[in-house]
C-alpha atoms as a PDB file:
ATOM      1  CA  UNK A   1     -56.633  29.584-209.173  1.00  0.00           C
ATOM      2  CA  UNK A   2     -58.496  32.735-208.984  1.00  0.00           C
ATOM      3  CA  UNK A   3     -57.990  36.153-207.110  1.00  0.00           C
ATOM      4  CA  UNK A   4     -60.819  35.647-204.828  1.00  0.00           C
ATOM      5  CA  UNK A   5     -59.762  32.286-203.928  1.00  0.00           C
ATOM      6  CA  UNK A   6     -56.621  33.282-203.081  1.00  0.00           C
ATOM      7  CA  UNK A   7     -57.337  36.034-200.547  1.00  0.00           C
ATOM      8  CA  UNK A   8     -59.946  33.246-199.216  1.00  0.00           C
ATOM      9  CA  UNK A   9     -56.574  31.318-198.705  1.00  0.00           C
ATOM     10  CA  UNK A  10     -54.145  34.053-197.266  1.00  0.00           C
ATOM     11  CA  UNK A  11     -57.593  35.181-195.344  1.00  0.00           C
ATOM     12  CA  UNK A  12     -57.612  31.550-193.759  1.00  0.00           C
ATOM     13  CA  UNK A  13     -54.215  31.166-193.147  1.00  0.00           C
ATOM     14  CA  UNK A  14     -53.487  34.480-191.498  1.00  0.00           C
ATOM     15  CA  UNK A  15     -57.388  34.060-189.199  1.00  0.00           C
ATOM     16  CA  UNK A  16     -55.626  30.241-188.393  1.00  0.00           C
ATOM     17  CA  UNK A  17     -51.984  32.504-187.146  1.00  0.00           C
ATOM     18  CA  UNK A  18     -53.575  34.427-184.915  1.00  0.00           C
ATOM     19  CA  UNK A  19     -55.525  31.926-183.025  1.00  0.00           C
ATOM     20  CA  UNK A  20     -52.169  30.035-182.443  1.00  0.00           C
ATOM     21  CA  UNK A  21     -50.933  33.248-180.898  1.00  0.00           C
ATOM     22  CA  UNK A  22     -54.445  33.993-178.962  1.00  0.00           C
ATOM     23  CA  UNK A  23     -54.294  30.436-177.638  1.00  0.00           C
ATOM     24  CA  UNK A  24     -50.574  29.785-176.671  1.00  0.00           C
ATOM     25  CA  UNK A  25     -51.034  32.623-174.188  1.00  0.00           C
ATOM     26  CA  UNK A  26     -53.688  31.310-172.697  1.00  0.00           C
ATOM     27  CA  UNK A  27     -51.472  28.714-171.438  1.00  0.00           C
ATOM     28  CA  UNK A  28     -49.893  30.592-168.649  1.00  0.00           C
ATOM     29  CA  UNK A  29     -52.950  31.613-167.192  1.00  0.00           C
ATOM     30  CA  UNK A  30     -54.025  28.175-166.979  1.00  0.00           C
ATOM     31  CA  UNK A  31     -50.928  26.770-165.456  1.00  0.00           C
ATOM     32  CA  UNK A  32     -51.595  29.194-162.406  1.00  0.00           C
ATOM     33  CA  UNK A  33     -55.648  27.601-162.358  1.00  0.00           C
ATOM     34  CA  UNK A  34     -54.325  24.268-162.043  1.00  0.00           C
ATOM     35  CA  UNK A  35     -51.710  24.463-159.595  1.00  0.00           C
ATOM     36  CA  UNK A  36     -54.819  26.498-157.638  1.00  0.00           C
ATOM     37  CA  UNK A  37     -57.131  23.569-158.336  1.00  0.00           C
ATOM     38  CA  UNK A  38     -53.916  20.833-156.653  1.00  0.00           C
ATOM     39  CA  UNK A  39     -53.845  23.397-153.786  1.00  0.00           C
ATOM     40  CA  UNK A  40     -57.383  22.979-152.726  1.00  0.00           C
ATOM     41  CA  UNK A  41     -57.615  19.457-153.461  1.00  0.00           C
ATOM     42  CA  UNK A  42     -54.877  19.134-151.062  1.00  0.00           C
ATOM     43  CA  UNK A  43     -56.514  20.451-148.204  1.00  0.00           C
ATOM     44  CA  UNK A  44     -58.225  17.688-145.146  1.00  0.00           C
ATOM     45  CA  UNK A  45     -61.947  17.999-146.016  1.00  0.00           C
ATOM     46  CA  UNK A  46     -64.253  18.871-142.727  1.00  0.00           C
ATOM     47  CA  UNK A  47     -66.790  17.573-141.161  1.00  0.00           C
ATOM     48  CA  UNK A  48     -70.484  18.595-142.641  1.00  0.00           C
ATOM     49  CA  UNK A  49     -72.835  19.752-139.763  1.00  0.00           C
ATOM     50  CA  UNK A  50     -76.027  17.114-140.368  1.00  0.00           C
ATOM     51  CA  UNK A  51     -79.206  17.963-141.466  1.00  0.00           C
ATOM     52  CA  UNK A  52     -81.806  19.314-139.162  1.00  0.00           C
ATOM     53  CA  UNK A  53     -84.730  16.539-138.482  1.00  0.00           C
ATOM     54  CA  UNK A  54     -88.105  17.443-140.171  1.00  0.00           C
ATOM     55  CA  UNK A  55     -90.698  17.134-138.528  1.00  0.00           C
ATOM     56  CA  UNK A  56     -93.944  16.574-140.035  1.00  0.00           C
ATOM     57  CA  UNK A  57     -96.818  19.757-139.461  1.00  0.00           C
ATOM     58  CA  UNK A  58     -99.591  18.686-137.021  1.00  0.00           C
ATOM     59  CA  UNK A  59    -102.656  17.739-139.147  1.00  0.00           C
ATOM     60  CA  UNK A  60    -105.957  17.816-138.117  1.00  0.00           C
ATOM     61  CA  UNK A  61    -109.058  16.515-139.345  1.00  0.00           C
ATOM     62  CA  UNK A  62    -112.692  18.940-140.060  1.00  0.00           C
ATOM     63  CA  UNK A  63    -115.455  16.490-139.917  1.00  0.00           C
ATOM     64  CA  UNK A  64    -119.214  17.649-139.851  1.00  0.00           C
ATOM     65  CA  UNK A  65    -120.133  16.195-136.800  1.00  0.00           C
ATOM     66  CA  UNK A  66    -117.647  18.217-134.549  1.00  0.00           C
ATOM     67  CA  UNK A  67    -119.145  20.700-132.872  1.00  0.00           C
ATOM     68  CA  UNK A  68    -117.825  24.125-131.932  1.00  0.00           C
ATOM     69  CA  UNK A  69    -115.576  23.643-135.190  1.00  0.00           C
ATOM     70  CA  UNK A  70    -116.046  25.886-137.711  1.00  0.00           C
ATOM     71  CA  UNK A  71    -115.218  24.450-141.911  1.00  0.00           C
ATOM     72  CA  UNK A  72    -112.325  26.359-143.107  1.00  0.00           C
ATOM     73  CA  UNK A  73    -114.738  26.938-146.364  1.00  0.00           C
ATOM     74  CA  UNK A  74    -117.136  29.111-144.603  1.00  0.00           C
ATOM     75  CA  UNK A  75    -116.519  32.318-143.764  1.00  0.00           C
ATOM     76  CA  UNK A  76    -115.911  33.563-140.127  1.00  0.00           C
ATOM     77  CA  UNK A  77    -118.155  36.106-140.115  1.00  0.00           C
ATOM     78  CA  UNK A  78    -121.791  35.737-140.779  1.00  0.00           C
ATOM     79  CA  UNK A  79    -123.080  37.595-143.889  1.00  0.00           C
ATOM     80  CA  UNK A  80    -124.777  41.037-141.668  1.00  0.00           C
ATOM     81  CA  UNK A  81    -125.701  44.383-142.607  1.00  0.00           C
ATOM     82  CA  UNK A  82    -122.764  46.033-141.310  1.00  0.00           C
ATOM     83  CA  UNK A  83    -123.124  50.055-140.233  1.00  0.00           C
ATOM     84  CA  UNK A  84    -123.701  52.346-143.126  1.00  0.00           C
ATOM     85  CA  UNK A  85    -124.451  49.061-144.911  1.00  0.00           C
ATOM     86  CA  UNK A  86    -127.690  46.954-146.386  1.00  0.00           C
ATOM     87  CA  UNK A  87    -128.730  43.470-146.319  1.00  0.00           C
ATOM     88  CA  UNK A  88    -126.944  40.371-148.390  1.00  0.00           C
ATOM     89  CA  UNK A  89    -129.688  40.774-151.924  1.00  0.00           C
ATOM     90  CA  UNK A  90    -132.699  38.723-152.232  1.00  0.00           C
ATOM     91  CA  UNK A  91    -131.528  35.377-153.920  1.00  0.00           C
ATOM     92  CA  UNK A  92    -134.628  33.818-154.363  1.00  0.00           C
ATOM     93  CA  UNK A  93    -136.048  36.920-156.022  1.00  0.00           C
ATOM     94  CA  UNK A  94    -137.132  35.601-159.869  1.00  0.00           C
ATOM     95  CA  UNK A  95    -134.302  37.347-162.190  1.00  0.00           C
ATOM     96  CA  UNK A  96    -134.806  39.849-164.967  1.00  0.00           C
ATOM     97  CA  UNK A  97    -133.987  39.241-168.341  1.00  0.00           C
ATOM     98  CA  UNK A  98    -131.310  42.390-168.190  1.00  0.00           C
ATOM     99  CA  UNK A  99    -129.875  40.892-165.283  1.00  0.00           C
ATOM    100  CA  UNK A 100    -127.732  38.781-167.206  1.00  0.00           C
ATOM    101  CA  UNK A 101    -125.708  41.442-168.962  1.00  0.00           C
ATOM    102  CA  UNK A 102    -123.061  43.613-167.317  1.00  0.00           C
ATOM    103  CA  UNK A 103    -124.106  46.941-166.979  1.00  0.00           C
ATOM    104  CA  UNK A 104    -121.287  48.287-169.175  1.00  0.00           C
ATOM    105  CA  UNK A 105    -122.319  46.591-171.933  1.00  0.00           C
ATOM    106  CA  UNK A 106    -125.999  48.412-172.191  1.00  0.00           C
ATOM    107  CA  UNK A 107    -126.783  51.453-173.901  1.00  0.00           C
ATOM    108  CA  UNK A 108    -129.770  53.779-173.492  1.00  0.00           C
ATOM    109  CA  UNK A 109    -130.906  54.566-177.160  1.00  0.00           C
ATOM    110  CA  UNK A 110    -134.337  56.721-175.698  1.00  0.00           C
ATOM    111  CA  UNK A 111    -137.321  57.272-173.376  1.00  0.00           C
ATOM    112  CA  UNK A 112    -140.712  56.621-174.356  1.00  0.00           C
ATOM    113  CA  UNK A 113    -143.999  58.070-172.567  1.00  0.00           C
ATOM    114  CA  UNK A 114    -146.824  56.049-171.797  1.00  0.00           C
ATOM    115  CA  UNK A 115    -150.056  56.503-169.974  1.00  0.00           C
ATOM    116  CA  UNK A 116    -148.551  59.242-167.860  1.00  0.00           C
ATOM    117  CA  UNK A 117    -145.540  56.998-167.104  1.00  0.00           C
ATOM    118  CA  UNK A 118    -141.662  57.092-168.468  1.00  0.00           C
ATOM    119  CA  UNK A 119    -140.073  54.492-169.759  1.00  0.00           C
ATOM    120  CA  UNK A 120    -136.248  53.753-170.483  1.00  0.00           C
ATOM    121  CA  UNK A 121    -135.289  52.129-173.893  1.00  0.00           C
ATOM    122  CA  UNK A 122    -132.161  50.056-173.632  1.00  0.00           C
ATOM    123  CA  UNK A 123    -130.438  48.433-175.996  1.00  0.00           C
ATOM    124  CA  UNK A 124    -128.199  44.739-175.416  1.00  0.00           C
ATOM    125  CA  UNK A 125    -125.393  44.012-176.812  1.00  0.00           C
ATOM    126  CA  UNK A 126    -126.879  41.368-179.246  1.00  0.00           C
ATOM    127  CA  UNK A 127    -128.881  44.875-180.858  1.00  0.00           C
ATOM    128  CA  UNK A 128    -132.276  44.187-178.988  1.00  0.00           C
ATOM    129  CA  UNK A 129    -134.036  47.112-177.687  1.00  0.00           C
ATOM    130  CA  UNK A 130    -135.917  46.588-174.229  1.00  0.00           C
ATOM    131  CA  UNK A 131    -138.208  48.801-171.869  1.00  0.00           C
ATOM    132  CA  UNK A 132    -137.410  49.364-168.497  1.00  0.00           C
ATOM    133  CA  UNK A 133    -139.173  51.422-165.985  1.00  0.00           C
ATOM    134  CA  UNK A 134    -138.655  52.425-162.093  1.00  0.00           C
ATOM    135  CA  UNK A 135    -138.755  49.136-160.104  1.00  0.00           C
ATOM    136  CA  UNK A 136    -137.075  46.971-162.894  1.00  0.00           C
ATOM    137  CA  UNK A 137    -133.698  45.469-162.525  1.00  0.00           C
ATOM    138  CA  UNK A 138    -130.268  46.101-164.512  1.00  0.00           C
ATOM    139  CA  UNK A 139    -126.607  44.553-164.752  1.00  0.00           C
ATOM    140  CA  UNK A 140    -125.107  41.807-162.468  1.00  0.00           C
ATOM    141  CA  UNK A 141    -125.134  43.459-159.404  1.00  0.00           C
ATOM    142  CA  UNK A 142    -128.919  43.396-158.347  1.00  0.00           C
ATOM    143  CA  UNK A 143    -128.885  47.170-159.921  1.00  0.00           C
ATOM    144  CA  UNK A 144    -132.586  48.461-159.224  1.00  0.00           C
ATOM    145  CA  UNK A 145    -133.864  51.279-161.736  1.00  0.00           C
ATOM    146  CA  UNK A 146    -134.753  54.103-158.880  1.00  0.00           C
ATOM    147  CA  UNK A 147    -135.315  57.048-161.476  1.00  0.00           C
ATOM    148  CA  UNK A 148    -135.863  58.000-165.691  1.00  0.00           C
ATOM    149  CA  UNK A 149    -135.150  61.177-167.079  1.00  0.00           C
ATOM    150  CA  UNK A 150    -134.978  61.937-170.718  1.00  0.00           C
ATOM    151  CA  UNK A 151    -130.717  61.738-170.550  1.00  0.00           C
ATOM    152  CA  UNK A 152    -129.997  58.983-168.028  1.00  0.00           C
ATOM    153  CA  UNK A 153    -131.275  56.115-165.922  1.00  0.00           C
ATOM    154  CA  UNK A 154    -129.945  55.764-162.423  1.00  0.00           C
ATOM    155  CA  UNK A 155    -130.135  52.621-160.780  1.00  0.00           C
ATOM    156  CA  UNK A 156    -128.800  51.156-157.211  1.00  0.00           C
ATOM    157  CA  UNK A 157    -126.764  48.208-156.994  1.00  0.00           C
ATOM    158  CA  UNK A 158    -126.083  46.471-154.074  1.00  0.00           C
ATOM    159  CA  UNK A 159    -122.309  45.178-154.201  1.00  0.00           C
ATOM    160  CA  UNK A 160    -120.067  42.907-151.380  1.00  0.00           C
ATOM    161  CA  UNK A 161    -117.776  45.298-149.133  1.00  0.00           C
ATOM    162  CA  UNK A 162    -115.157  43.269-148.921  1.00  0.00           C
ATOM    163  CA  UNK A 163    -115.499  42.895-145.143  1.00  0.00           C
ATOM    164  CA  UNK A 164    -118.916  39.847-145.153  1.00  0.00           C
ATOM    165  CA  UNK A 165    -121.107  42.981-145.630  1.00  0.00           C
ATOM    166  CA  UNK A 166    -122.993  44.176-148.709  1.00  0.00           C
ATOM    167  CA  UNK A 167    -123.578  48.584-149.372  1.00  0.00           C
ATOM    168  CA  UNK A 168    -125.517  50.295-152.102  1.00  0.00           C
ATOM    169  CA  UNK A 169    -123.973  51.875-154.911  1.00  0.00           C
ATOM    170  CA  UNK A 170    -125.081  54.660-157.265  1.00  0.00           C
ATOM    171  CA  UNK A 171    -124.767  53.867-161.027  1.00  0.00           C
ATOM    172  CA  UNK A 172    -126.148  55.223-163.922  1.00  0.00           C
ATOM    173  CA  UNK A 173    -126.977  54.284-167.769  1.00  0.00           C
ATOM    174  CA  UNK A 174    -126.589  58.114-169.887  1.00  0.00           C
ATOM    175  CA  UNK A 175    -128.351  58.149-172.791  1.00  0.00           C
ATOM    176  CA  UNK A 176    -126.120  56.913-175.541  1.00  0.00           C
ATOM    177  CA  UNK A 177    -125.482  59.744-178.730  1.00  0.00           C
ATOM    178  CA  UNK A 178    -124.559  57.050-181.676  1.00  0.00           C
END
């Protein structure tokens, strides 16, 4: 037999000694659990309270024909021009081709004059380069091109308030360096 196997041995033996002694004092401590556990059982049992009676939430039925019922899917509150506010945007207006793209993801590359008139180059995400001028529309939010200078296009977008309403918001495009 070789060294190694017999410290693996006397390693074995000595681990196997000391969980004898770990484990036969556990025994006391157990003794005290179980005479706990007779205790308890020993006690009458008492009476459980029964459960409180559930009652079903009234229901109640939206049909169209109701009048003087509102749907729960339509909002409260008409869509108004609130104060300091503007109208809900035109929805039958025809849509721009830049309209689709978020505004964030446009870059002015230039300007070009034409005819006494300035025009905004923009470029899309997909690397196309388009021309804009005042009047034309930009980005999701019904963003209308209101001036051009050589460094930036501003454009105002007409957003929800959060309260039914809809207000007019600044943005601008800057002229893009790269």
């Amino acid at each position: 037999m070789s060294v190694t196997h017999r410290f693996l041995r006397v390693g074995l033996l000595a681990a196997g000694a000391a969980m004898l002694v770990l484990t036969s004092g556990c025994s006391n401590r157990m003794d005290d659990l179980e005479a706990y556990i007779d205790q308890v059982k020993a006690r009458p049992g008492g009476r459980i309270e029964p459960l409180p009676e559930v009652r079903p939430a009234p229901s109640h039925v939206y049909g169209s024909g109701r009048a003087g019922i509102r749907s729960p899917f339509t909002p409260d509150t008409p869509t108004v021009a609130r104060p300091g506010g503007v109208g809900a945007p035109d929805r039958d207006r025809p849509r721009q081709y830049l309209e689709q793209f978020p505004l964030d993801t446009m870059r002015m590359v230039g300007t070009l004059d034409l005819r006494d008139q300035t025009f905004a180059l923009v470029q899309t995400r997909d690397g196309l380069v388009h021309r804009v001028a005042p009047g034309n529309y930009l980005g999701q939010n019904d963003g209308r091109i209101t001036s051009i200078s050589e460094s930036e296009i501003r454009l105002t977008e007409i957003v929800a308030d959060g309260l039914g309403g809809y207000m007019e918001r600044p943005a601008a495009l800057a002229l893009s360096e790269n």
